[in-house]
N, C-alpha and C. Protein backbone atom coordinates (compact mmCIF):
# COMPACT_ATOMS: atom_id res chain seq x y z
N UNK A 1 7.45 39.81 33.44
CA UNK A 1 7.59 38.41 33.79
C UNK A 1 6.33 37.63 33.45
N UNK A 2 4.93 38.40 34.12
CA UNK A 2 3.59 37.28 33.69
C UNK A 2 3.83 37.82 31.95
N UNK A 3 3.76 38.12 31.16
CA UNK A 3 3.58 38.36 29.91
C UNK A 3 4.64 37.26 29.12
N UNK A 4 6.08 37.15 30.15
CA UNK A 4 6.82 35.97 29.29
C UNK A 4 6.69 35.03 29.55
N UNK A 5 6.01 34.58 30.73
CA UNK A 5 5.21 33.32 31.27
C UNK A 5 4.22 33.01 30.47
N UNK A 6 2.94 33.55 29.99
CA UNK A 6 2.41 33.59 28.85
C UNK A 6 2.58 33.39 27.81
N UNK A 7 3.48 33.83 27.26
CA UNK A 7 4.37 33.34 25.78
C UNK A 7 4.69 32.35 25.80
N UNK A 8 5.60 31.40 26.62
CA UNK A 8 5.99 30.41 26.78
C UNK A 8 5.35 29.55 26.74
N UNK A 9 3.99 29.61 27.65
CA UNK A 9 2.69 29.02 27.84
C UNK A 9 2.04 28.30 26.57
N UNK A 10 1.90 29.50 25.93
CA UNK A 10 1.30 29.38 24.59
C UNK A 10 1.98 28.70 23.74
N UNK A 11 3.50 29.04 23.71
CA UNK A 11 4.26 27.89 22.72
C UNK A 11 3.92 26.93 22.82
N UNK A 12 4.12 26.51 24.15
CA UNK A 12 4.46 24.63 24.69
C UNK A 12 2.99 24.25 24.28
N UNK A 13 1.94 24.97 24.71
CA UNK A 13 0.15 24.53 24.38
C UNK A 13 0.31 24.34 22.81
N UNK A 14 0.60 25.62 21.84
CA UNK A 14 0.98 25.51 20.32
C UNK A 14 1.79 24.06 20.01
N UNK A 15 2.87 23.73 20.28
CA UNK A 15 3.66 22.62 20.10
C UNK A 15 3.16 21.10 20.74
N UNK A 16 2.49 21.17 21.64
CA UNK A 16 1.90 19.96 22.23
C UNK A 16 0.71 19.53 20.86
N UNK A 17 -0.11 20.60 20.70
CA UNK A 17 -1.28 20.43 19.40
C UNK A 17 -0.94 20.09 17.87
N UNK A 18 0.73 20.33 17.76
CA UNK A 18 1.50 19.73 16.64
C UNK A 18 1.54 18.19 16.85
N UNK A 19 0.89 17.42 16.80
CA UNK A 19 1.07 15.66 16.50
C UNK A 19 1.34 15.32 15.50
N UNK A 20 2.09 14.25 15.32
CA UNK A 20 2.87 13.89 14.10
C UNK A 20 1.42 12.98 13.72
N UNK A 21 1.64 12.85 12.43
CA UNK A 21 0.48 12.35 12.02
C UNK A 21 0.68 10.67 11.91
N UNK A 22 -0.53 9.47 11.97
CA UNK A 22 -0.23 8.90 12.43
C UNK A 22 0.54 7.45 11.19
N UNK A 23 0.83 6.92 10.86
CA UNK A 23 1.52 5.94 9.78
C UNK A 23 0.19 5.76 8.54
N UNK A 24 -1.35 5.26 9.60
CA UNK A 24 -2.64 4.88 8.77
C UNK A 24 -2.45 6.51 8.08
N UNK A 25 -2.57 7.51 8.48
CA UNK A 25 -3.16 8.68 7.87
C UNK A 25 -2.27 8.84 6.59
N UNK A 26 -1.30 8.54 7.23
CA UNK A 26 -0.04 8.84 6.28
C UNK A 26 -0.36 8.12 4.55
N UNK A 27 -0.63 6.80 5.06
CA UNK A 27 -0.58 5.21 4.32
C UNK A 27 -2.19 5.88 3.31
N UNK A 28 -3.05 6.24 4.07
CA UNK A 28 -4.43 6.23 3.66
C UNK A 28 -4.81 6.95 1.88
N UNK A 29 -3.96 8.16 1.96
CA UNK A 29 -4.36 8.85 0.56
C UNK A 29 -3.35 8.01 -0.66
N UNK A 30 -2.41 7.31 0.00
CA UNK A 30 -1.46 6.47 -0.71
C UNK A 30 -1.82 5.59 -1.09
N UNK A 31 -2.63 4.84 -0.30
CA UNK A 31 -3.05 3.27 -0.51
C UNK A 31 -3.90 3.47 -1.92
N UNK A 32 -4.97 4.63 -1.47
CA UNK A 32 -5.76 5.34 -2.44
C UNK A 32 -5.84 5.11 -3.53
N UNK A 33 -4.61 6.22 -4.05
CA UNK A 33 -4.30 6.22 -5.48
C UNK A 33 -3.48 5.26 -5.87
N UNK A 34 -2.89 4.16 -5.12
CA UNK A 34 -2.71 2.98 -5.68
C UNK A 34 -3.21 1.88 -6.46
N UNK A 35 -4.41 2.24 -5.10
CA UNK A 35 -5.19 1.06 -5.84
C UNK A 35 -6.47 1.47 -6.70
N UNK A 36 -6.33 3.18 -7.20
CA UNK A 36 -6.96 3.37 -8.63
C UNK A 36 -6.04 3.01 -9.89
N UNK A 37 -4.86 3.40 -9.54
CA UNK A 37 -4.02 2.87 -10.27
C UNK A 37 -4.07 1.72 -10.69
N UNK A 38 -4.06 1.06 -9.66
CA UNK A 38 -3.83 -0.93 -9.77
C UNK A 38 -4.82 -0.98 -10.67
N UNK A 39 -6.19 -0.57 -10.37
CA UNK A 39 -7.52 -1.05 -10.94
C UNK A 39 -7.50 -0.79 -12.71
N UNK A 40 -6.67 0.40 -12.60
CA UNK A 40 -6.32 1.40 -13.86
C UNK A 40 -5.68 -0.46 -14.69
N UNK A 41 -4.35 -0.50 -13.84
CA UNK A 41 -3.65 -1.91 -14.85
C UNK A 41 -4.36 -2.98 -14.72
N UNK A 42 -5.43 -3.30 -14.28
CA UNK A 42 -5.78 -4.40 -14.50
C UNK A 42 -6.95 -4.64 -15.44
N UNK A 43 -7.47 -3.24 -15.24
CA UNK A 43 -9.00 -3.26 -15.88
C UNK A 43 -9.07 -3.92 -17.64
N UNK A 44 -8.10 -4.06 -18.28
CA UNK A 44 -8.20 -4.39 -19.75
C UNK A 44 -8.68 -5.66 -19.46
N UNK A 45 -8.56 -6.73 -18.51
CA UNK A 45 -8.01 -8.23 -18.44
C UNK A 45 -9.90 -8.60 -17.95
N UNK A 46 -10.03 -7.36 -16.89
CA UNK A 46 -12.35 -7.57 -16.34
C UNK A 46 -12.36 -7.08 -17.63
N UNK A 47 -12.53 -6.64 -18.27
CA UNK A 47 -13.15 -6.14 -19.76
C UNK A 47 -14.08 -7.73 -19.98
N UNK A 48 -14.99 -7.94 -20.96
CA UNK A 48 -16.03 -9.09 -20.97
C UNK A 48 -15.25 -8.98 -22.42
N UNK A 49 -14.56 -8.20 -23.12
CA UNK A 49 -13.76 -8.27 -24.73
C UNK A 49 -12.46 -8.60 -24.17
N UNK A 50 -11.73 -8.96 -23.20
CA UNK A 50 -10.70 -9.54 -22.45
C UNK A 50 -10.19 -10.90 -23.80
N UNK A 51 -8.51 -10.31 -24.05
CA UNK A 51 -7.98 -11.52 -24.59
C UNK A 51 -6.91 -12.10 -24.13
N UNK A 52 -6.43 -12.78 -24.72
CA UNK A 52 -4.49 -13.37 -24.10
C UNK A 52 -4.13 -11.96 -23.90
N UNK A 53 -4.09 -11.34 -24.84
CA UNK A 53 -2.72 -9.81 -24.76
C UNK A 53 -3.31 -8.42 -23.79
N UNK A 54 -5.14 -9.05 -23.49
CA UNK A 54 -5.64 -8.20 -22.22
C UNK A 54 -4.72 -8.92 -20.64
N UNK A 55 -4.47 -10.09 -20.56
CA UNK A 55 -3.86 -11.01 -19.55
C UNK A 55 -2.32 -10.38 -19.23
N UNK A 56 -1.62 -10.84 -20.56
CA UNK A 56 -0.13 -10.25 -20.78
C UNK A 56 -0.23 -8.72 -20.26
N UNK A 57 -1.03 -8.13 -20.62
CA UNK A 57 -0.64 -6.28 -20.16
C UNK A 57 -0.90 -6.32 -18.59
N UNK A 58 -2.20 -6.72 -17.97
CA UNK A 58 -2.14 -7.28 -16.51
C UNK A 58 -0.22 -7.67 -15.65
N UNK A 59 -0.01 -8.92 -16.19
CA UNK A 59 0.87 -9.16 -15.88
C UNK A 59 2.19 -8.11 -16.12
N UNK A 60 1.63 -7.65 -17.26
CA UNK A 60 3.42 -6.55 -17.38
C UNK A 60 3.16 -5.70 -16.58
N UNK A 61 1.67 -5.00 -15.90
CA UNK A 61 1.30 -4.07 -15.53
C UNK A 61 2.15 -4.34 -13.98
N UNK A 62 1.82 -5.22 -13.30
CA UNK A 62 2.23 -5.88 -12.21
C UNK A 62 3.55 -5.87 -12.04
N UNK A 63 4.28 -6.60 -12.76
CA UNK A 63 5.74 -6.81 -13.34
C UNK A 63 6.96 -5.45 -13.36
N UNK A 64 6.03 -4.35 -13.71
CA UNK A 64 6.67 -3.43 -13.97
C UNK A 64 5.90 -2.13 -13.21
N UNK A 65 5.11 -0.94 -13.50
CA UNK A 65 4.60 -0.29 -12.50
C UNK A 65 4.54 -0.84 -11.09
N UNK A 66 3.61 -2.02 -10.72
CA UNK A 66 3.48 -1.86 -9.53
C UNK A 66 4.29 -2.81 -8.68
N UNK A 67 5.46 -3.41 -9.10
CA UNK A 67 6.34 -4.18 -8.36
C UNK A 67 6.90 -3.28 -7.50
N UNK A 68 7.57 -2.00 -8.13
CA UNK A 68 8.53 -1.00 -7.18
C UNK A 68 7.42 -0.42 -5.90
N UNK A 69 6.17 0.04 -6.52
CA UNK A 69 5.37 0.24 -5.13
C UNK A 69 5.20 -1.01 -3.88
N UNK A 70 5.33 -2.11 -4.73
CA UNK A 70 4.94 -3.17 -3.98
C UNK A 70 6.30 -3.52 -3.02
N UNK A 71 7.21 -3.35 -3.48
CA UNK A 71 8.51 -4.08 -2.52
C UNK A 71 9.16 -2.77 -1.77
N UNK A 72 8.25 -1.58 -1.89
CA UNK A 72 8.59 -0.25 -0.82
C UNK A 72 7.65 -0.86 0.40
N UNK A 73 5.91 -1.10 -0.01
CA UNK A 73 5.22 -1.32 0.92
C UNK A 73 5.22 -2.98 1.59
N UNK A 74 6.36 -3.87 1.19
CA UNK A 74 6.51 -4.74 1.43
C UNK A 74 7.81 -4.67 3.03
N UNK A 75 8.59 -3.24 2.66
CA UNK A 75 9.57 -3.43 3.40
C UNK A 75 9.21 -2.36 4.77
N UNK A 76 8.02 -1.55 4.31
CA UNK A 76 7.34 -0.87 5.55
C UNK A 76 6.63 -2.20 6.43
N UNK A 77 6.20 -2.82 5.61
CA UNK A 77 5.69 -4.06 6.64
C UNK A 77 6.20 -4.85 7.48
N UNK A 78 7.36 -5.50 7.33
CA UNK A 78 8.73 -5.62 7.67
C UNK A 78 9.46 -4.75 8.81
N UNK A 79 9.23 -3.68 8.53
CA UNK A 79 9.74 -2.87 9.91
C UNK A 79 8.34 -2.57 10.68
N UNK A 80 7.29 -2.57 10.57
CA UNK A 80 5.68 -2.79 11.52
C UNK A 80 5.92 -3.66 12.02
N UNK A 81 5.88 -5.05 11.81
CA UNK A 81 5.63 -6.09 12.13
C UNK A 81 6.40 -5.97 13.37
N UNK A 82 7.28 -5.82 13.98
CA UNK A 82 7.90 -5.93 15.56
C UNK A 82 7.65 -5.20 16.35
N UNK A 83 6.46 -3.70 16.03
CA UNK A 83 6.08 -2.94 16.60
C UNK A 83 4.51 -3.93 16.90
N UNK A 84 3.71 -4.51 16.31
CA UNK A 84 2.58 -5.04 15.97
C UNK A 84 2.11 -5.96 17.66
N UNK A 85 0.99 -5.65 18.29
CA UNK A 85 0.83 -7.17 18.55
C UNK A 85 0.84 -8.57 18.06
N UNK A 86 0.81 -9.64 18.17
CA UNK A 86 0.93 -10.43 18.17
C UNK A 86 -0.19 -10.94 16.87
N UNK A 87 -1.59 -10.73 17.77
CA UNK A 87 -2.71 -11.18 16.79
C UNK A 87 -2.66 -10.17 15.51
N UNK A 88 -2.62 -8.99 15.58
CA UNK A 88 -2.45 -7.90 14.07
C UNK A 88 -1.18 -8.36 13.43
N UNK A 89 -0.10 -8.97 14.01
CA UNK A 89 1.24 -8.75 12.78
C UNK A 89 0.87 -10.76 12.02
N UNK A 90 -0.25 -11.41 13.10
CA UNK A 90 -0.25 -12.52 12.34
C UNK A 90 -1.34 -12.31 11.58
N UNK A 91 -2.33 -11.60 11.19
CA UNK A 91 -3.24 -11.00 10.53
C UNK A 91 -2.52 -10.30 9.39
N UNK A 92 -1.46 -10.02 9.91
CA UNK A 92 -0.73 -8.53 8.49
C UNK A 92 0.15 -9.67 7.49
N UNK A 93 0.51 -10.73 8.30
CA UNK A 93 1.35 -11.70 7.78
C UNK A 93 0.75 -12.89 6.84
N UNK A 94 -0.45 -13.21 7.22
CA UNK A 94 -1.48 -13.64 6.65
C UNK A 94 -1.67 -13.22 5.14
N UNK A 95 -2.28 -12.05 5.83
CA UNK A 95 -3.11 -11.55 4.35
C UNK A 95 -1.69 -10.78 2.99
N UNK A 96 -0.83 -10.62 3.72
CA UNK A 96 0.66 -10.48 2.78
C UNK A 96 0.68 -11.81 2.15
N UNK A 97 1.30 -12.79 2.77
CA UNK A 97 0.90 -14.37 2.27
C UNK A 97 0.25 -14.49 1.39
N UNK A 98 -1.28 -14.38 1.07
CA UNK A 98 -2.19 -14.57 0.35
C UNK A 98 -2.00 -13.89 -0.86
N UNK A 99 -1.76 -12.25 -0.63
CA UNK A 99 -1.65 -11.60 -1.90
C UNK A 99 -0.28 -11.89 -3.01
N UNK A 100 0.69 -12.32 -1.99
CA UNK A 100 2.02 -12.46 -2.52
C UNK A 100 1.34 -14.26 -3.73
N UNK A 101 0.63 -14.99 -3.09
CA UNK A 101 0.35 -16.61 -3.63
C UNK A 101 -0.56 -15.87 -4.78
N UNK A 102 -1.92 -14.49 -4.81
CA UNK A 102 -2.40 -14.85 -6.17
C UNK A 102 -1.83 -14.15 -7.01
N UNK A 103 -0.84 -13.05 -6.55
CA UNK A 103 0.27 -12.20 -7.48
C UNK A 103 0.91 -13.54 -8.07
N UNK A 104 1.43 -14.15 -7.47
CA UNK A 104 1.96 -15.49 -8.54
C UNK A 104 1.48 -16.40 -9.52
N UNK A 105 0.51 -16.51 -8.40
CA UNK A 105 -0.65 -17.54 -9.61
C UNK A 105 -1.33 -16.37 -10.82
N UNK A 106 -1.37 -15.19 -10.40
CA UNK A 106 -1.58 -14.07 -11.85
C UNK A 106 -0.16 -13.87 -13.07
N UNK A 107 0.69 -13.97 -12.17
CA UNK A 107 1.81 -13.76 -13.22
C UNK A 107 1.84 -14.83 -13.92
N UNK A 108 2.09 -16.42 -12.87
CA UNK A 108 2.07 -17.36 -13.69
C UNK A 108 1.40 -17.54 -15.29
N UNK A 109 -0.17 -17.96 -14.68
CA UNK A 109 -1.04 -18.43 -15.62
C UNK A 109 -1.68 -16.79 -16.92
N UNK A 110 -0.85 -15.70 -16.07
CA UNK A 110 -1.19 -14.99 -16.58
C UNK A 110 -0.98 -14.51 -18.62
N UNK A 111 0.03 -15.36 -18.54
CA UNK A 111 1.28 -15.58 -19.61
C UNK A 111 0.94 -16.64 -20.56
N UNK A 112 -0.64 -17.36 -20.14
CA UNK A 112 -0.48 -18.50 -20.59
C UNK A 112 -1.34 -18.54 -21.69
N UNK A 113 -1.48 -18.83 -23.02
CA UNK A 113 -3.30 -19.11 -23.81
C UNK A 113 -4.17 -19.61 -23.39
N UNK A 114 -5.10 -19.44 -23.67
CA UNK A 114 -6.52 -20.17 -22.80
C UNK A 114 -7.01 -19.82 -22.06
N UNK A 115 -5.98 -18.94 -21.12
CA UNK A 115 -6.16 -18.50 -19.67
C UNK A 115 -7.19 -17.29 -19.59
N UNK A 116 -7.46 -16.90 -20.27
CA UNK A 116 -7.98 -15.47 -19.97
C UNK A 116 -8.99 -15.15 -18.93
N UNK A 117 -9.95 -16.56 -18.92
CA UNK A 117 -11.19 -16.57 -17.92
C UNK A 117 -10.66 -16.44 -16.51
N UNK A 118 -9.44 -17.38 -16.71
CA UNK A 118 -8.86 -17.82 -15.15
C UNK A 118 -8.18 -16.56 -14.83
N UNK A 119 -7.64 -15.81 -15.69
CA UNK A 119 -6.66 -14.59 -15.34
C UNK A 119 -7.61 -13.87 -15.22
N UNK A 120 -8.65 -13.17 -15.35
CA UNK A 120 -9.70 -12.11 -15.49
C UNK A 120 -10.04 -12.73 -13.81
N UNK A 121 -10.13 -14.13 -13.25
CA UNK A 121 -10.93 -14.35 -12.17
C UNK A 121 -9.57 -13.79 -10.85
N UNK A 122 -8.56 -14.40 -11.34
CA UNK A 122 -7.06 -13.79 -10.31
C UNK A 122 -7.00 -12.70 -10.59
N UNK A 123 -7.43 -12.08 -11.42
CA UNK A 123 -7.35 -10.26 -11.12
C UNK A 123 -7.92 -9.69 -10.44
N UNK A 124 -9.08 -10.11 -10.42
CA UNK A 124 -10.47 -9.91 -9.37
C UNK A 124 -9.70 -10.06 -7.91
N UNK A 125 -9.74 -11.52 -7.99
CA UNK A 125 -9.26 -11.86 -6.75
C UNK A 125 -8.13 -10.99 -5.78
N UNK A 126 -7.43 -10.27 -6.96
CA UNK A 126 -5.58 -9.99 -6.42
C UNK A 126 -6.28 -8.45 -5.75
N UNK A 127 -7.45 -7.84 -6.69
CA UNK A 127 -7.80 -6.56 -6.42
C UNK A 127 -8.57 -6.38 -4.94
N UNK A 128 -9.03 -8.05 -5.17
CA UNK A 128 -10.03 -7.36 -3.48
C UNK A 128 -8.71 -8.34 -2.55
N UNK A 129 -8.18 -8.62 -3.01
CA UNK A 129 -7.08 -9.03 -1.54
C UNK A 129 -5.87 -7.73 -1.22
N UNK A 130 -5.88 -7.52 -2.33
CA UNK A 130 -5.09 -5.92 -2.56
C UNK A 130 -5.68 -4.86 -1.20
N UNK A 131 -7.12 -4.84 -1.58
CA UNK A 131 -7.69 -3.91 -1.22
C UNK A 131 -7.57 -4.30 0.42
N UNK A 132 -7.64 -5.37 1.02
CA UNK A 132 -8.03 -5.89 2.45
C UNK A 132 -6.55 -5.66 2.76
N UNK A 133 -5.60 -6.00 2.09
CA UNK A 133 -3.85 -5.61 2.97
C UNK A 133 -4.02 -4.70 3.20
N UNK A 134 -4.55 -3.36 2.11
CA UNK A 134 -4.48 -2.09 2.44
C UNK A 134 -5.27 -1.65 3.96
N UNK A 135 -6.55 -2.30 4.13
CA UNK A 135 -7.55 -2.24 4.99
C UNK A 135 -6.39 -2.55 6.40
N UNK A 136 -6.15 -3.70 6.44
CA UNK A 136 -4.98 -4.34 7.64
C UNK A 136 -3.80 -3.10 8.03
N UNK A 137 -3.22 -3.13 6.94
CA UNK A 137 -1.87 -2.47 7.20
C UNK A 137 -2.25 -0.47 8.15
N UNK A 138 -3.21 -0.18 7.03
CA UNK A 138 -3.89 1.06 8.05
C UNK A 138 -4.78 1.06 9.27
N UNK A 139 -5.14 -0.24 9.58
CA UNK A 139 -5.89 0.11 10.43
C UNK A 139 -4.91 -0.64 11.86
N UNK A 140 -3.69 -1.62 11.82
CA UNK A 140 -2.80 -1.86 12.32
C UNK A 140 -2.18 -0.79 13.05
N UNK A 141 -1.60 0.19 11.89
CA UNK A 141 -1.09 1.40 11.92
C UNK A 141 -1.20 2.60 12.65
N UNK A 142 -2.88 2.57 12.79
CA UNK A 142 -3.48 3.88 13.66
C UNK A 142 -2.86 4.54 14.81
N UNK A 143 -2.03 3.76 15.89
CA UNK A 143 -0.84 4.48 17.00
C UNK A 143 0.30 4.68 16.14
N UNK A 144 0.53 3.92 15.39
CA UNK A 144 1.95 4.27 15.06
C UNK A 144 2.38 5.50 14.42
N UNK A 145 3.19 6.38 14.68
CA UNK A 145 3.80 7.27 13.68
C UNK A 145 5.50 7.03 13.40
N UNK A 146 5.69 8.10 12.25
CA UNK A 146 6.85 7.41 11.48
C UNK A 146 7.76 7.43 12.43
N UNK A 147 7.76 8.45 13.22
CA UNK A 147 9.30 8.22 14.48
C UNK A 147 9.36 7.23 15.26
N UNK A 148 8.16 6.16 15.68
CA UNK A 148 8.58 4.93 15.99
C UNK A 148 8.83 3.65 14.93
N UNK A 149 9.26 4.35 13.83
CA UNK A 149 9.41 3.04 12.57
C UNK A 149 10.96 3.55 12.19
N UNK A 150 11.59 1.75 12.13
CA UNK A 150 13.07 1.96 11.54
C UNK A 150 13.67 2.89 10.70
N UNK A 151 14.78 3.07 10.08
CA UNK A 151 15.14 4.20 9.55
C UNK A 151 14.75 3.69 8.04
N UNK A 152 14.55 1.77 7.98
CA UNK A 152 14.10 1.87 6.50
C UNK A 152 12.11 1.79 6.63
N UNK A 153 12.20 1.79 7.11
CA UNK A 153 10.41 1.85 7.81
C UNK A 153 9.87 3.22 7.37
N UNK A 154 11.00 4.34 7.77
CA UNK A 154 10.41 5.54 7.27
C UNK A 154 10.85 5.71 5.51
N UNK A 155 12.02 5.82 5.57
CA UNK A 155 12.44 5.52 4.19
C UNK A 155 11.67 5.44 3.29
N UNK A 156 10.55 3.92 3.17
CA UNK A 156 9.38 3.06 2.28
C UNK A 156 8.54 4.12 2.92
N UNK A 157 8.08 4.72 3.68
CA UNK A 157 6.75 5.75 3.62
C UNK A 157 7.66 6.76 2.98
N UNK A 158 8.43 7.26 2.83
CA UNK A 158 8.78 8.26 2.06
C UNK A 158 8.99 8.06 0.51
N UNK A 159 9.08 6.70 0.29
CA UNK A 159 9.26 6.37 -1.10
C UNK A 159 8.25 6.47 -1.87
N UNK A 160 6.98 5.48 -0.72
CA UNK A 160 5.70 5.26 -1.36
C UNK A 160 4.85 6.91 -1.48
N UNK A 161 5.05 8.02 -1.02
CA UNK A 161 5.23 9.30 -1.16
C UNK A 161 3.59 9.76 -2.56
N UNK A 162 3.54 10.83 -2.64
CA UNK A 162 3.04 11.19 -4.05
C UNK A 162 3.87 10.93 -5.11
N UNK A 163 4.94 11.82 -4.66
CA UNK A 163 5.87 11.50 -5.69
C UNK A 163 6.80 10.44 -6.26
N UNK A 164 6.29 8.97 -5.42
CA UNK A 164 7.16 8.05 -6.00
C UNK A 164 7.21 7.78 -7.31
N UNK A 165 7.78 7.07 -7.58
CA UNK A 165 7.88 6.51 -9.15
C UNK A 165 6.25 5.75 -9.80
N UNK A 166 6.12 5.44 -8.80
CA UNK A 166 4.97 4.43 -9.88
C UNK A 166 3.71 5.21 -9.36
N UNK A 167 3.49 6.46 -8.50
CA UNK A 167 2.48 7.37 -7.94
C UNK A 167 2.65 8.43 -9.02
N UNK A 168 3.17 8.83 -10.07
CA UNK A 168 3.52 9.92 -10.06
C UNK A 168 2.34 9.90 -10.96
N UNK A 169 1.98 11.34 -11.29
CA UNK A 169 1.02 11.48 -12.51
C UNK A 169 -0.12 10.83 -12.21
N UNK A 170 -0.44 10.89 -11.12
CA UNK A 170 -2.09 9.50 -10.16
C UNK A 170 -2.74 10.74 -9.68
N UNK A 171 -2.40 11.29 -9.07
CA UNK A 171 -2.69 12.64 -7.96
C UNK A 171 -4.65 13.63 -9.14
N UNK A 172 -5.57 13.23 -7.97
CA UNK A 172 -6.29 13.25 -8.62
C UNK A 172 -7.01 14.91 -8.70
């Protein structure tokens, strides 16, 4: 009897020390290699030999690789946000806002002749606002784990994954 009392013991102690890990931890090696990636598509456009067709690859880069990462981690945000206090989900909502206005103003003017100075300066810009969502969204995140996030909440962390589509072949 004490010996299966013991066993038992030890499970429940073993299984209590299993914690699910938390959404930031999850988000953290992801955000990562994203945004070497990102830096990867943008870098032709900072080049100081930067032309129109350094601008255009920016924008296709955006357009195409990192849209599908972007509207996975757009729809994890989306299911956070009702878990969020108040002051963090208007902070998360914010700085989404912002990146979503110079992603536009990059695609826009990105397309355009002439532009290259101005597109080389919104790339900059998109990379360190890039970088601060990422900063927000994980450090928001830190209680949360995926079993308190919607079923598409987990979903977009499972998409945004190693193995998603626009992660794949990043893994350093």
């Amino acid at each position: 009897m004490t010996v299966a009392l013991l066993v038992a013991v030890r499970e429940v102690g073993a299984a209590s020390l299993r914690v699910a890990p938390t959404v930031a931890a999850t988000l953290r090696p992801i955000h990562s290699r994203w945004m070497n990636e990102t830096l990867r598509g943008l870098a032709p456009v900072l080049s100081p030999s930067a032309d129109f067709w350094s601008g255009w690859s920016a924008v296709r880069y955006l357009n195409d690789q990192f849209d599908w990462q972007y509207r996975c981690q757009r729809t994890l945000v989306a299911a956070i946000m009702p878990l969020l206090r108040l002051p963090n989900a208007l902070l998360l909502g914010a700085r989404t806002e912002t990146l979503d206005e110079v992603r536009h103003d990059l695609d826009r003017l990105g397309r355009r002749q002439g532009m290259t100075a101005v597109t080389a300066a919104l790339a900059y810009g998109f990379l360190r606002h890039l970088r601060a969502w990422f900063a927000v969204i994980q450090r928001v995140t830190r209680g949360l784990t995926a079993n308190e996030l919607s079923p598409q909440g987990r979903r977009a962390i499972a998409q945004l994954g190693p193995t998603s589509p626009g992660l794949r072949g990043t893994r350093e």
